[in-house]
PDB file of N, CA and C in Angstrom:
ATOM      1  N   UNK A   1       0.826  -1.182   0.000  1.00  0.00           N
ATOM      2  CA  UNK A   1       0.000   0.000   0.000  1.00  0.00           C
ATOM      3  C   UNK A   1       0.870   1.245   0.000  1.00  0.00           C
ATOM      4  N   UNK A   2       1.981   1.123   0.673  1.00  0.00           N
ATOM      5  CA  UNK A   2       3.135   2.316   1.016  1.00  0.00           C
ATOM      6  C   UNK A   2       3.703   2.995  -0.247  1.00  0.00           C
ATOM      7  N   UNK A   3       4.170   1.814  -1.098  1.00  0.00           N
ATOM      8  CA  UNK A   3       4.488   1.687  -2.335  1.00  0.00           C
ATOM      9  C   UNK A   3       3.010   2.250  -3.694  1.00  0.00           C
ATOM     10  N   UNK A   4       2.368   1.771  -3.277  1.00  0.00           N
ATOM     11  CA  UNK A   4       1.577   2.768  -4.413  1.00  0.00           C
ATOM     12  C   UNK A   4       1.128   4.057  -3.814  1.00  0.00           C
ATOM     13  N   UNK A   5       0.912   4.746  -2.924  1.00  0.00           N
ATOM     14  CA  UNK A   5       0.951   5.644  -2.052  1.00  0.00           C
ATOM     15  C   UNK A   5       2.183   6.585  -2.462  1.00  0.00           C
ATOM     16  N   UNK A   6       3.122   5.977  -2.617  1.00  0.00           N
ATOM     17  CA  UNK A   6       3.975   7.141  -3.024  1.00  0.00           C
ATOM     18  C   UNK A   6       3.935   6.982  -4.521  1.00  0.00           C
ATOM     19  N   UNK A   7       4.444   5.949  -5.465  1.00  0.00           N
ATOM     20  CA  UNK A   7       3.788   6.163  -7.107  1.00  0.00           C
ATOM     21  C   UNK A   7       2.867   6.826  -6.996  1.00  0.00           C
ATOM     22  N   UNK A   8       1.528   7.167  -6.693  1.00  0.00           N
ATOM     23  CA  UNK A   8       0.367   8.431  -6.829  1.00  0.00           C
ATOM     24  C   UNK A   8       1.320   9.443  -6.433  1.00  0.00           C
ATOM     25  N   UNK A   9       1.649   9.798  -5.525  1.00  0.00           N
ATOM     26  CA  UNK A   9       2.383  11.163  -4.892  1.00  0.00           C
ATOM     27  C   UNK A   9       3.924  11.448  -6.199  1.00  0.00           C
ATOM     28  N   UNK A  10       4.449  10.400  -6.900  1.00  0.00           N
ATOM     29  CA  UNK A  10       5.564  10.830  -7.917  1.00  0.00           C
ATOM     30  C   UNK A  10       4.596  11.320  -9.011  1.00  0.00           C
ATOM     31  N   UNK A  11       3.804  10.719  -9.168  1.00  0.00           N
ATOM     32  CA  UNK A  11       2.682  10.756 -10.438  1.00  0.00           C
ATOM     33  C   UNK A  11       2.060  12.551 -10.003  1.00  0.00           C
ATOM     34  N   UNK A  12       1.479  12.701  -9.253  1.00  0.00           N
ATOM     35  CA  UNK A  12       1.064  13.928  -8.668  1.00  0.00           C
ATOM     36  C   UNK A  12       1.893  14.886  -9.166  1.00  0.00           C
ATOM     37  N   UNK A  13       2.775  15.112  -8.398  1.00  0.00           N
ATOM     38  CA  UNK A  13       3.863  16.265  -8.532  1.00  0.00           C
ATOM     39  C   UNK A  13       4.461  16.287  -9.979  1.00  0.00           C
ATOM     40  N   UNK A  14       4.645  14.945 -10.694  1.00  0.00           N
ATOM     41  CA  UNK A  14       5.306  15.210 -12.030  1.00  0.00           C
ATOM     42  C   UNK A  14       3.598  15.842 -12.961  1.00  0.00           C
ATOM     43  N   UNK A  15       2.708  15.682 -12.527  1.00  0.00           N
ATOM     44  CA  UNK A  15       1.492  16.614 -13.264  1.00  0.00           C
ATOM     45  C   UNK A  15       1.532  17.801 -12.763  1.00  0.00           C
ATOM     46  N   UNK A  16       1.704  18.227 -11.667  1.00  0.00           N
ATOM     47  CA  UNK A  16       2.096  19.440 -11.132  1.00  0.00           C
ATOM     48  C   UNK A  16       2.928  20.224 -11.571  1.00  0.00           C
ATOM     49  N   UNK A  17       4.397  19.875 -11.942  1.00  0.00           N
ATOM     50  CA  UNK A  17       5.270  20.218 -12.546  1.00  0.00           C
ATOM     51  C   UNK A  17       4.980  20.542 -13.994  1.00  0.00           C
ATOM     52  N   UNK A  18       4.098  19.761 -14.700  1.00  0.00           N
ATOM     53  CA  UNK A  18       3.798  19.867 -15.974  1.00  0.00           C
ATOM     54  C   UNK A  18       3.208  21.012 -16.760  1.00  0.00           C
ATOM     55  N   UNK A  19       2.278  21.104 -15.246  1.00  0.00           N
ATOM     56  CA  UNK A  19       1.234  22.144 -15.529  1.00  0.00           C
ATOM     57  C   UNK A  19       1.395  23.694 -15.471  1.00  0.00           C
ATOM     58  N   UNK A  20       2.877  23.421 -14.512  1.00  0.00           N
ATOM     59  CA  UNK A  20       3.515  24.964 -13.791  1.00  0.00           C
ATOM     60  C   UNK A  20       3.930  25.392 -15.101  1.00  0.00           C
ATOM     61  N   UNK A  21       4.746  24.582 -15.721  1.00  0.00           N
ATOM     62  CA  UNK A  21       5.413  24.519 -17.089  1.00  0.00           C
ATOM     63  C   UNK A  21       4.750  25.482 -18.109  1.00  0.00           C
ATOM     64  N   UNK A  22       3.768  24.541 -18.344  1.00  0.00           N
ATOM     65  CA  UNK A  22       3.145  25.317 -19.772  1.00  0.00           C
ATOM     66  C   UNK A  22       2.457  26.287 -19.624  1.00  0.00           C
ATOM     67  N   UNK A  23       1.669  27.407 -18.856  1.00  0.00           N
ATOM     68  CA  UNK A  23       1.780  28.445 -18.860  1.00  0.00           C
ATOM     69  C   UNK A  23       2.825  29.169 -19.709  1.00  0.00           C
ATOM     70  N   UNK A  24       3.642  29.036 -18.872  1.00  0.00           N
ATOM     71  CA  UNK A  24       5.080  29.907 -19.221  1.00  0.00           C
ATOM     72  C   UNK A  24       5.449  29.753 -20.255  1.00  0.00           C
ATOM     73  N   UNK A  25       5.393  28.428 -21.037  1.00  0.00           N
ATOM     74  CA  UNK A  25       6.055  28.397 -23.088  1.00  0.00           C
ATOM     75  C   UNK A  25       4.538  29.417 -23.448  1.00  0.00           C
ATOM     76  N   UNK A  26       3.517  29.042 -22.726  1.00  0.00           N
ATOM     77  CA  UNK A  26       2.615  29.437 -23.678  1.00  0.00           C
ATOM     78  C   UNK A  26       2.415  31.182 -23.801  1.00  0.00           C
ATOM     79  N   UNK A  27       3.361  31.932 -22.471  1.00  0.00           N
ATOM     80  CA  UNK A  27       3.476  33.239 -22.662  1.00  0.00           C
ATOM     81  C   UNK A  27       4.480  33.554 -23.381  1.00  0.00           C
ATOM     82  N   UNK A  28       5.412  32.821 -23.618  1.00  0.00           N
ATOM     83  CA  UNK A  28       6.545  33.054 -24.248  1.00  0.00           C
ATOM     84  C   UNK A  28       6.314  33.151 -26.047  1.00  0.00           C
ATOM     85  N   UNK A  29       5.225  32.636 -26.039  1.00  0.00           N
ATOM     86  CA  UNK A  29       4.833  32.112 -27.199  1.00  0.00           C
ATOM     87  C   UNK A  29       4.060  33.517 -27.964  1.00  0.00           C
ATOM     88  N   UNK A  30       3.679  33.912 -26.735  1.00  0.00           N
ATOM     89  CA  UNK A  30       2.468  35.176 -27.499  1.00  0.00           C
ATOM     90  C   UNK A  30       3.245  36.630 -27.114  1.00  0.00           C
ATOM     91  N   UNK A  31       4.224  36.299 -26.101  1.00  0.00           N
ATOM     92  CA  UNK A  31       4.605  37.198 -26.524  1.00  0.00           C
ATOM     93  C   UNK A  31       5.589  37.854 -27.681  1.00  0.00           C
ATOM     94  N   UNK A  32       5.937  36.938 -28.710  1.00  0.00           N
ATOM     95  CA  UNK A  32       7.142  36.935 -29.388  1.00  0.00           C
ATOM     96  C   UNK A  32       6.127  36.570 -30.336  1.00  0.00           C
ATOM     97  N   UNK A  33       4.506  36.404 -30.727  1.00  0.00           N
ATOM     98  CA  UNK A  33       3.827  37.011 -31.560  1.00  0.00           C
ATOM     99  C   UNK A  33       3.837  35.847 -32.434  1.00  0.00           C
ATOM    100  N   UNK A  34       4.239  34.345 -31.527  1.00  0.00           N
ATOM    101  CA  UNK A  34       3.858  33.480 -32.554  1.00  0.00           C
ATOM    102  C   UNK A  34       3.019  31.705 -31.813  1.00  0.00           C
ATOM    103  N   UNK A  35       2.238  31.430 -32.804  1.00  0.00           N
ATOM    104  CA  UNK A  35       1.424  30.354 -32.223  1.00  0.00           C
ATOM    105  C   UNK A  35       2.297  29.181 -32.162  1.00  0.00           C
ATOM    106  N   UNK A  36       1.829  28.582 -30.771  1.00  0.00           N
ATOM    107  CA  UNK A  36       2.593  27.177 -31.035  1.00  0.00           C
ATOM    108  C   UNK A  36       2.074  26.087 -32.255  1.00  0.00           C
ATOM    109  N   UNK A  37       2.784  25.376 -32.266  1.00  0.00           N
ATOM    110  CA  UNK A  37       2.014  24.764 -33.640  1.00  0.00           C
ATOM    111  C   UNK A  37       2.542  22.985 -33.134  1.00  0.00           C
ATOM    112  N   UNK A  38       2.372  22.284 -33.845  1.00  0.00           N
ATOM    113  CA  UNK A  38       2.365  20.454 -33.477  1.00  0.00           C
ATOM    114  C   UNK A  38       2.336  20.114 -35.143  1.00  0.00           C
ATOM    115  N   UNK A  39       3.487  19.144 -35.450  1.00  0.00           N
ATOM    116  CA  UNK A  39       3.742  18.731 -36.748  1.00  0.00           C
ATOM    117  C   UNK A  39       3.685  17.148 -36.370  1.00  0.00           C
ATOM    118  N   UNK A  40       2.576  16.092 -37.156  1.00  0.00           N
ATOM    119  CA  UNK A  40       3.167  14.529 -36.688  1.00  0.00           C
ATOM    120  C   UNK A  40       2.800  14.206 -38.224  1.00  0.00           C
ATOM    121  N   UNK A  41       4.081  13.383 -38.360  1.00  0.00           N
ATOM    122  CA  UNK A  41       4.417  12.726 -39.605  1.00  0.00           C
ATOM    123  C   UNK A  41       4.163  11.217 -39.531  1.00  0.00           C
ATOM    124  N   UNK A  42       3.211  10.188 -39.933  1.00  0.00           N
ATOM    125  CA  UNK A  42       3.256   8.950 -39.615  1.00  0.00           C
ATOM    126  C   UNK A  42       4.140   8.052 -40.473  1.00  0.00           C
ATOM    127  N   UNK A  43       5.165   7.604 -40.208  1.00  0.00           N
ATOM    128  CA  UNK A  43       6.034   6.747 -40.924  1.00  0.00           C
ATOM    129  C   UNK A  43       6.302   5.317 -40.663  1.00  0.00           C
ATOM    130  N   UNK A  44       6.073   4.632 -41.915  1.00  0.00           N
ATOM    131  CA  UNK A  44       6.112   3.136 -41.812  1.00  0.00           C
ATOM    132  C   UNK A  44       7.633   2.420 -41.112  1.00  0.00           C
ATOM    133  N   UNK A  45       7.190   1.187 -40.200  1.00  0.00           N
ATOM    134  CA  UNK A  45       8.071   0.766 -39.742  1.00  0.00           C
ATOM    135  C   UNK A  45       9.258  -0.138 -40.613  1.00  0.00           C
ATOM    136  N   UNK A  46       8.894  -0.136 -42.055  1.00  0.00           N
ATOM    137  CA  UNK A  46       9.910  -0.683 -43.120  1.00  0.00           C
ATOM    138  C   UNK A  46       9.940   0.284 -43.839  1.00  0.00           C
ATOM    139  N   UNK A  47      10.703   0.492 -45.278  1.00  0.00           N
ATOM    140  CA  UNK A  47      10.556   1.092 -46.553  1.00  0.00           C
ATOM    141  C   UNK A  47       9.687   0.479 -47.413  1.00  0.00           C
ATOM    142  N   UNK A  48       8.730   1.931 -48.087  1.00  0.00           N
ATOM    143  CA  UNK A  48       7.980   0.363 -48.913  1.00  0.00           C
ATOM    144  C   UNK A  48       8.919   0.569 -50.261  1.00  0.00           C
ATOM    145  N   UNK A  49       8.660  -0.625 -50.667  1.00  0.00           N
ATOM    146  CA  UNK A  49       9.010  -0.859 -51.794  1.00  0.00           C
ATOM    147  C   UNK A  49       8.526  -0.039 -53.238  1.00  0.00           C
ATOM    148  N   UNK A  50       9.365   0.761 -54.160  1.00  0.00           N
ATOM    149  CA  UNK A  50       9.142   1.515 -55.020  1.00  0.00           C
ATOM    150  C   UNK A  50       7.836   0.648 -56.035  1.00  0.00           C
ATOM    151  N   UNK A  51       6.742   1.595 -56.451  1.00  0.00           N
ATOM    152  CA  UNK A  51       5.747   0.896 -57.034  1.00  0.00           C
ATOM    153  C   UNK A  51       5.677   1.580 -58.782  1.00  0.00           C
ATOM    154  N   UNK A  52       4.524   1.539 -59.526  1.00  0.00           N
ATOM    155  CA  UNK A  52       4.007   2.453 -60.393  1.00  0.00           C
ATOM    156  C   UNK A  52       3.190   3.292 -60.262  1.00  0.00           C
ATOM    157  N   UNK A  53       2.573   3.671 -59.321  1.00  0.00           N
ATOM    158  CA  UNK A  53       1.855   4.072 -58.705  1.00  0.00           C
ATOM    159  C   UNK A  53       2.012   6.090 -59.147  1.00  0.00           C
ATOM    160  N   UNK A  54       1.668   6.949 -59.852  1.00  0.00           N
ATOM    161  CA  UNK A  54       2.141   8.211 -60.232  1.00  0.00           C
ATOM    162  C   UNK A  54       1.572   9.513 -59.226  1.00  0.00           C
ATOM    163  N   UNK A  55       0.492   9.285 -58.506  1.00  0.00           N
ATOM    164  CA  UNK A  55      -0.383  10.019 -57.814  1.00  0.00           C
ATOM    165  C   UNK A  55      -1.267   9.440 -56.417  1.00  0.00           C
ATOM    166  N   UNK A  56      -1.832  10.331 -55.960  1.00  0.00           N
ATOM    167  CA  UNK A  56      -2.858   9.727 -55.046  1.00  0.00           C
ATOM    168  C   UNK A  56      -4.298  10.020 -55.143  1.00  0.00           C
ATOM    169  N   UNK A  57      -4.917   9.167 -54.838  1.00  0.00           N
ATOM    170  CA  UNK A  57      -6.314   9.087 -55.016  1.00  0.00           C
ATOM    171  C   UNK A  57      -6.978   8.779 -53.600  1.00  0.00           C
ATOM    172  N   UNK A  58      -8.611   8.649 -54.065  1.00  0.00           N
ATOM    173  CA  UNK A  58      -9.919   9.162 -53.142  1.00  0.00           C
ATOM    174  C   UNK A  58     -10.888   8.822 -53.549  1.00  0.00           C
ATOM    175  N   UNK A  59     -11.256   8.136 -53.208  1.00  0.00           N
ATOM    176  CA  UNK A  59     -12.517   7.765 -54.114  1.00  0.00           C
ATOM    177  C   UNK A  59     -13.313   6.877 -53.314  1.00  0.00           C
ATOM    178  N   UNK A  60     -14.664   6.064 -53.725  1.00  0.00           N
ATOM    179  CA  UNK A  60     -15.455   5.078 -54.323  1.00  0.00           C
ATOM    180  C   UNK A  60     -15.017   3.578 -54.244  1.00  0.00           C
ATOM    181  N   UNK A  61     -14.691   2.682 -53.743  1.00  0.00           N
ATOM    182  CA  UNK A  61     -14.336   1.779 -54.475  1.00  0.00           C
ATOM    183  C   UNK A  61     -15.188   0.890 -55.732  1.00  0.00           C
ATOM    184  N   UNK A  62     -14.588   0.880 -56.898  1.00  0.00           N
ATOM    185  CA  UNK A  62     -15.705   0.389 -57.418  1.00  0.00           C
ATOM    186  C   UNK A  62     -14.807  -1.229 -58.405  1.00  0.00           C
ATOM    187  N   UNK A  63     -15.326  -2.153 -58.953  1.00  0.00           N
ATOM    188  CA  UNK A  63     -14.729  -3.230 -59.289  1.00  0.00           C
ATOM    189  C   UNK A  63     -15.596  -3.727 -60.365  1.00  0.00           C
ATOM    190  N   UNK A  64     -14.818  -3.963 -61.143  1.00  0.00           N
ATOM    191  CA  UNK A  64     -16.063  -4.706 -62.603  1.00  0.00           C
ATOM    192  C   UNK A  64     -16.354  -5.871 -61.680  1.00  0.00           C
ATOM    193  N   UNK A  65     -17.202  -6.691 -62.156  1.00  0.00           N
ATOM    194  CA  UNK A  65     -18.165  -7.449 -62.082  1.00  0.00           C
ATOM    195  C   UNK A  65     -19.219  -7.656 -63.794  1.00  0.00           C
ATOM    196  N   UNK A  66     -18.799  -8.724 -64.148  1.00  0.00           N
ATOM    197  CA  UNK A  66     -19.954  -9.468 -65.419  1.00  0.00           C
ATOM    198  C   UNK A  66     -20.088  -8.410 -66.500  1.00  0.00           C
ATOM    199  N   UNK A  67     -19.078  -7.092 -66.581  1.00  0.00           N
ATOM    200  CA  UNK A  67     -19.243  -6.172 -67.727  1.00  0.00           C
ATOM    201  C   UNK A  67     -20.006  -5.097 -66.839  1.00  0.00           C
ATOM    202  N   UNK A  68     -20.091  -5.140 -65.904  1.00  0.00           N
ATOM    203  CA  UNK A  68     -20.867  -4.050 -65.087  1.00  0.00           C
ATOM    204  C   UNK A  68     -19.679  -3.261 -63.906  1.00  0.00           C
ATOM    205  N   UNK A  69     -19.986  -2.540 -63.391  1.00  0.00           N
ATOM    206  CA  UNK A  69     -19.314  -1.778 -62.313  1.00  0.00           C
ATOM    207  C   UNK A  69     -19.794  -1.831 -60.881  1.00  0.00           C
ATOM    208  N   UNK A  70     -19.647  -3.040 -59.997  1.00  0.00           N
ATOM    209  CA  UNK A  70     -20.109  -3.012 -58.762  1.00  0.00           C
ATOM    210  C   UNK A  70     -19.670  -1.801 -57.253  1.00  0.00           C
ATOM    211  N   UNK A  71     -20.659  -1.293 -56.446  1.00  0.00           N
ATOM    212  CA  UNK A  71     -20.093   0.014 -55.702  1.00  0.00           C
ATOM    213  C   UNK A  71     -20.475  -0.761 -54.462  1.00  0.00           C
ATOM    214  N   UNK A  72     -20.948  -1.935 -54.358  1.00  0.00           N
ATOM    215  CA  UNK A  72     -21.223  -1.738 -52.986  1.00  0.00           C
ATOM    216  C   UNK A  72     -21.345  -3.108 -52.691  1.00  0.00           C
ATOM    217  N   UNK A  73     -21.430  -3.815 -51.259  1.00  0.00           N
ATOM    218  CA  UNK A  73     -21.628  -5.376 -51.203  1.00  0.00           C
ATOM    219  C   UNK A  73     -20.399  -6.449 -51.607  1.00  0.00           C
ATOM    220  N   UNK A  74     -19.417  -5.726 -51.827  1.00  0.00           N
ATOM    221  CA  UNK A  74     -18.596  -6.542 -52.060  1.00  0.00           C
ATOM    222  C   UNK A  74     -17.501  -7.845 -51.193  1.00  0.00           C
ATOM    223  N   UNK A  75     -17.796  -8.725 -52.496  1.00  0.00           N
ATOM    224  CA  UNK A  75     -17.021  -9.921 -50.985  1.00  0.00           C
ATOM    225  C   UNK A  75     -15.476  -9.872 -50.531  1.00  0.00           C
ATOM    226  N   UNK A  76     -15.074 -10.396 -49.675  1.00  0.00           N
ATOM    227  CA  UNK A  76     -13.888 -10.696 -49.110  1.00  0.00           C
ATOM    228  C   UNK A  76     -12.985 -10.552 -49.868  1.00  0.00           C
ATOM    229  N   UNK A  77     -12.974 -11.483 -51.438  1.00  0.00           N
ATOM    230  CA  UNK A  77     -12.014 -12.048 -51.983  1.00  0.00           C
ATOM    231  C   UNK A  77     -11.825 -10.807 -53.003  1.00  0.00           C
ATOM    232  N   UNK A  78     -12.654  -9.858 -53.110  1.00  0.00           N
ATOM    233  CA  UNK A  78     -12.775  -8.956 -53.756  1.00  0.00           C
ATOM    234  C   UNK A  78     -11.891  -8.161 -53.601  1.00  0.00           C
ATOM    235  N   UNK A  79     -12.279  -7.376 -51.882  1.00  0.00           N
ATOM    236  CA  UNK A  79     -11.706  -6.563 -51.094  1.00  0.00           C
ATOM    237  C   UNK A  79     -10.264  -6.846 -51.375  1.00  0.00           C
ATOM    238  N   UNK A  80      -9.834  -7.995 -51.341  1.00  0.00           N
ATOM    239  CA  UNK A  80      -8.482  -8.472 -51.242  1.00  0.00           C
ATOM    240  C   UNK A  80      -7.796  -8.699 -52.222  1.00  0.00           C
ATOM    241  N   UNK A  81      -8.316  -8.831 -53.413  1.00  0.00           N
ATOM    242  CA  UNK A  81      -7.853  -8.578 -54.875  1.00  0.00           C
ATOM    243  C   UNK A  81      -7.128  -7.118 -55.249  1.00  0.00           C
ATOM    244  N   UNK A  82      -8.212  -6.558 -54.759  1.00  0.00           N
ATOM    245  CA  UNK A  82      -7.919  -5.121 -55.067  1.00  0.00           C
ATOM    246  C   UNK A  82      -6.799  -4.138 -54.199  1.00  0.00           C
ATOM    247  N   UNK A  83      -6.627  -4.624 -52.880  1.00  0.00           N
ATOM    248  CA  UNK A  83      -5.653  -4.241 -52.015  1.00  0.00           C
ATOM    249  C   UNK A  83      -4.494  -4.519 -52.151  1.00  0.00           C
ATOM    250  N   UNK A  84      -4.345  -6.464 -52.556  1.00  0.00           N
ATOM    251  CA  UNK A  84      -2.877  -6.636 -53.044  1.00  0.00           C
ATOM    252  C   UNK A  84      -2.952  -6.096 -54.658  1.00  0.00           C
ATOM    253  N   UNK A  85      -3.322  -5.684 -55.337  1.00  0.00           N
ATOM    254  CA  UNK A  85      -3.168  -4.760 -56.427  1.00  0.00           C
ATOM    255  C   UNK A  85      -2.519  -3.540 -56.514  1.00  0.00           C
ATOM    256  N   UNK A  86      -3.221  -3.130 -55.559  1.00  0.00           N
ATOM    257  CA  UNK A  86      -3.177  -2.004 -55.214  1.00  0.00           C
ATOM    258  C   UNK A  86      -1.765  -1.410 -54.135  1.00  0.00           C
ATOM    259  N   UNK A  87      -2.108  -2.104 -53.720  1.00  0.00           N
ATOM    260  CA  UNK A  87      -0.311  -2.181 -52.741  1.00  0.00           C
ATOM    261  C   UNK A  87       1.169  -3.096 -53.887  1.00  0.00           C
ATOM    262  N   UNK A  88       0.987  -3.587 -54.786  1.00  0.00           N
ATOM    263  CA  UNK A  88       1.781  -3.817 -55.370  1.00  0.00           C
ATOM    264  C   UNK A  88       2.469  -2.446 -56.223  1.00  0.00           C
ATOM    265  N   UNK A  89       1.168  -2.177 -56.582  1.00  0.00           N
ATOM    266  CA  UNK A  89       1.793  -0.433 -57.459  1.00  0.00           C
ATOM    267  C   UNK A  89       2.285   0.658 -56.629  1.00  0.00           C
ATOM    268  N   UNK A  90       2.279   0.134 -55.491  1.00  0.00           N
ATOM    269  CA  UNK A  90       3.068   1.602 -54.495  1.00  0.00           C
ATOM    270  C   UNK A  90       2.139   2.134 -53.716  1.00  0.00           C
ATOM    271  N   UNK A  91       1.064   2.031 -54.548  1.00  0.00           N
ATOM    272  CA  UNK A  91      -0.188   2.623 -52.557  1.00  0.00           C
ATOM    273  C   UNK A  91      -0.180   2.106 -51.139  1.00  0.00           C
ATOM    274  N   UNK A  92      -0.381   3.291 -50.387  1.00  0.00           N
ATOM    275  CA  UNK A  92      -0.410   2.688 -48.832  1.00  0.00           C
ATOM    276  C   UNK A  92      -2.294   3.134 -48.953  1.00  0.00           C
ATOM    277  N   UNK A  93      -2.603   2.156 -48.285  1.00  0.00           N
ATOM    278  CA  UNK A  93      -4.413   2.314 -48.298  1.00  0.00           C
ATOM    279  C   UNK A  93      -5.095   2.264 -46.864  1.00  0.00           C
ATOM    280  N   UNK A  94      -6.430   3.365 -47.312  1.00  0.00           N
ATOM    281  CA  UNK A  94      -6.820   3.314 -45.996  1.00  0.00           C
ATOM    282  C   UNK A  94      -8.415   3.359 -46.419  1.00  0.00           C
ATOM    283  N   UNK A  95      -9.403   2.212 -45.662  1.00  0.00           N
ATOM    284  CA  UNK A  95     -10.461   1.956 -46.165  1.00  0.00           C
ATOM    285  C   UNK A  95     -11.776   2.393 -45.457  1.00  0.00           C
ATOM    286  N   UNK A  96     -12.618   2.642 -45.487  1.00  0.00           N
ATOM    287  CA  UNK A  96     -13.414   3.817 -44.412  1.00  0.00           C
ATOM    288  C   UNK A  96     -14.988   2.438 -45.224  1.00  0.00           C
ATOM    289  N   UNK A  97     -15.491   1.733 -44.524  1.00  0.00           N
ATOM    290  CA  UNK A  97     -16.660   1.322 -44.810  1.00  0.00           C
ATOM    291  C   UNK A  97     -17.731   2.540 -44.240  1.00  0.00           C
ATOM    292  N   UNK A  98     -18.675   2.453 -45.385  1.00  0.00           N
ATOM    293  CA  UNK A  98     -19.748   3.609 -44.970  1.00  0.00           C
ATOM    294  C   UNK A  98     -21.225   2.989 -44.707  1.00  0.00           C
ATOM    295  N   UNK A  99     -22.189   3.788 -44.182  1.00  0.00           N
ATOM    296  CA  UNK A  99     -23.349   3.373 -43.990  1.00  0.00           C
ATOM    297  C   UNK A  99     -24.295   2.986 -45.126  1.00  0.00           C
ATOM    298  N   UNK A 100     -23.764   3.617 -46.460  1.00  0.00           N
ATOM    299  CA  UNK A 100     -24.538   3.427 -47.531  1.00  0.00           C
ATOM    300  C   UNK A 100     -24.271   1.860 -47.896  1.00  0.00           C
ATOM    301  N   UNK A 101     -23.162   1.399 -47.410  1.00  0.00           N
ATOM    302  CA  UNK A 101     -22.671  -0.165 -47.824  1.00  0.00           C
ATOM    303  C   UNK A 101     -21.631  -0.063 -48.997  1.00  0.00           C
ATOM    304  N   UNK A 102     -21.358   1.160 -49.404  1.00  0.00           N
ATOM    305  CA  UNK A 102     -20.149   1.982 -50.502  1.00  0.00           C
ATOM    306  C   UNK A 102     -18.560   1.652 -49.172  1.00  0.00           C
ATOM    307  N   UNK A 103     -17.504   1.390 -50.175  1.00  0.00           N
ATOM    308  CA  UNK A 103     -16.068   1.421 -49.769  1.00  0.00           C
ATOM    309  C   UNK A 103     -15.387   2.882 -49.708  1.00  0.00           C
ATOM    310  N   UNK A 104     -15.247   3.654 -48.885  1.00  0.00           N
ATOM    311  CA  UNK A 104     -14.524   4.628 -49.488  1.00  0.00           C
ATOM    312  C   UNK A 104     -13.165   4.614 -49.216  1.00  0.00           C
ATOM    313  N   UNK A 105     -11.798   4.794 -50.155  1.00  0.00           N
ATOM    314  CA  UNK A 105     -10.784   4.550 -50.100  1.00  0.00           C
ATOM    315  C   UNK A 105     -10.079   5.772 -50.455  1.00  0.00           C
ATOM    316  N   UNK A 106      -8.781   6.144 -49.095  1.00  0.00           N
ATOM    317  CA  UNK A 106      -7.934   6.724 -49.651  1.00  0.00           C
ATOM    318  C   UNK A 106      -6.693   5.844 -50.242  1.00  0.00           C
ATOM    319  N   UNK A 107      -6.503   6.286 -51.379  1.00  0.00           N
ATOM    320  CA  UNK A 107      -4.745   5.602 -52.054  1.00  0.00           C
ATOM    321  C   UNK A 107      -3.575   6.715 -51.910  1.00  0.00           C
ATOM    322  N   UNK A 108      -2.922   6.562 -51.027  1.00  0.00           N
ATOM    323  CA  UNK A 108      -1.635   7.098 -51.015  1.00  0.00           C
ATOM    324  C   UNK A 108      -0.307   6.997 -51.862  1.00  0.00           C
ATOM    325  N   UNK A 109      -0.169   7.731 -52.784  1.00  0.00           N
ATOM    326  CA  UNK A 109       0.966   7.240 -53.776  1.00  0.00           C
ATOM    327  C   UNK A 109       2.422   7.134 -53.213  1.00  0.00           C
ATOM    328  N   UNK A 110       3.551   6.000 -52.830  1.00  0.00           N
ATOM    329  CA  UNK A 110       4.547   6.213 -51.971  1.00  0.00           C
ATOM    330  C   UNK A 110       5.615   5.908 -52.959  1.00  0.00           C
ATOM    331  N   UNK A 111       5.303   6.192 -53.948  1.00  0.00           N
ATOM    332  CA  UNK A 111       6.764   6.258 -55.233  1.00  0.00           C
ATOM    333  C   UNK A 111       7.456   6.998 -54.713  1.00  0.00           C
ATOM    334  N   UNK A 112       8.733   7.345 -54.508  1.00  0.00           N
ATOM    335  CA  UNK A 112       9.905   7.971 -54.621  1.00  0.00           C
ATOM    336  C   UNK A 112       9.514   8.950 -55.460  1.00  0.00           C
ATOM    337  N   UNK A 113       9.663  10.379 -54.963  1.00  0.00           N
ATOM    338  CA  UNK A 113       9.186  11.272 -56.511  1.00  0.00           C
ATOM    339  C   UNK A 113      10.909  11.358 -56.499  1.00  0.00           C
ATOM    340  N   UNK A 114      10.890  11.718 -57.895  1.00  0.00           N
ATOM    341  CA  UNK A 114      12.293  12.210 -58.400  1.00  0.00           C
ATOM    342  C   UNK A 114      12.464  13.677 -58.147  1.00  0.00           C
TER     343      UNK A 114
END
């Protein structure tokens, strides 16, 4: 009990300390007439591999089907066709299922630009 009794009391004071803190950047900040700002870059834990991939896209997902263009309902094997496709040419993907039963996909182009 002694032992977590004081972890709360290190925990305490290092929020205490925290709090004394930022005030003070944050006057420092206005007074020299500029906003703080926060930059986060998310970067993959490998390199990906250079693709064909020329741009990035947003969209719809949409997939032939029988000479037709299917938008919605699509199966598993589908989904997964199109992702390793799609990640072969250099996209990093991010898939947003919607309420309409539509895919919406961002494609991130991660070619190396020259």
């Amino acid at each position: 009990m002694a032992h977590t009794s004081s972890r709360i009391a290190g925990c305490s004071l290092l929020i205490i300390l925290a709090m004394a803190a930022f005030p003070a950047s944050q006057s420092q900040s206005m007074q020299s007439g500029t906003q703080p700002s926060v930059t986060v870059t998310e970067l993959p834990p490998e390199a990906i591999p250079a693709g064909t991939c020329k741009e990035s896209y947003s969209g719809y997902l949409e997939v032939p089907e029988n000479g037709n263009t299917k938008n919605k309902e699509f199966t598993p094997q589908q989904i997964g066709d199109y992702v390793k496709k799609r990640l072969g040419e250099g996209y990093s993907l991010s898939l947003y299922p919607q309420a309409s039963g539509r895919l919406f996909v961002i494609e991130t182009c991660q070619t190396p630009k020259s």
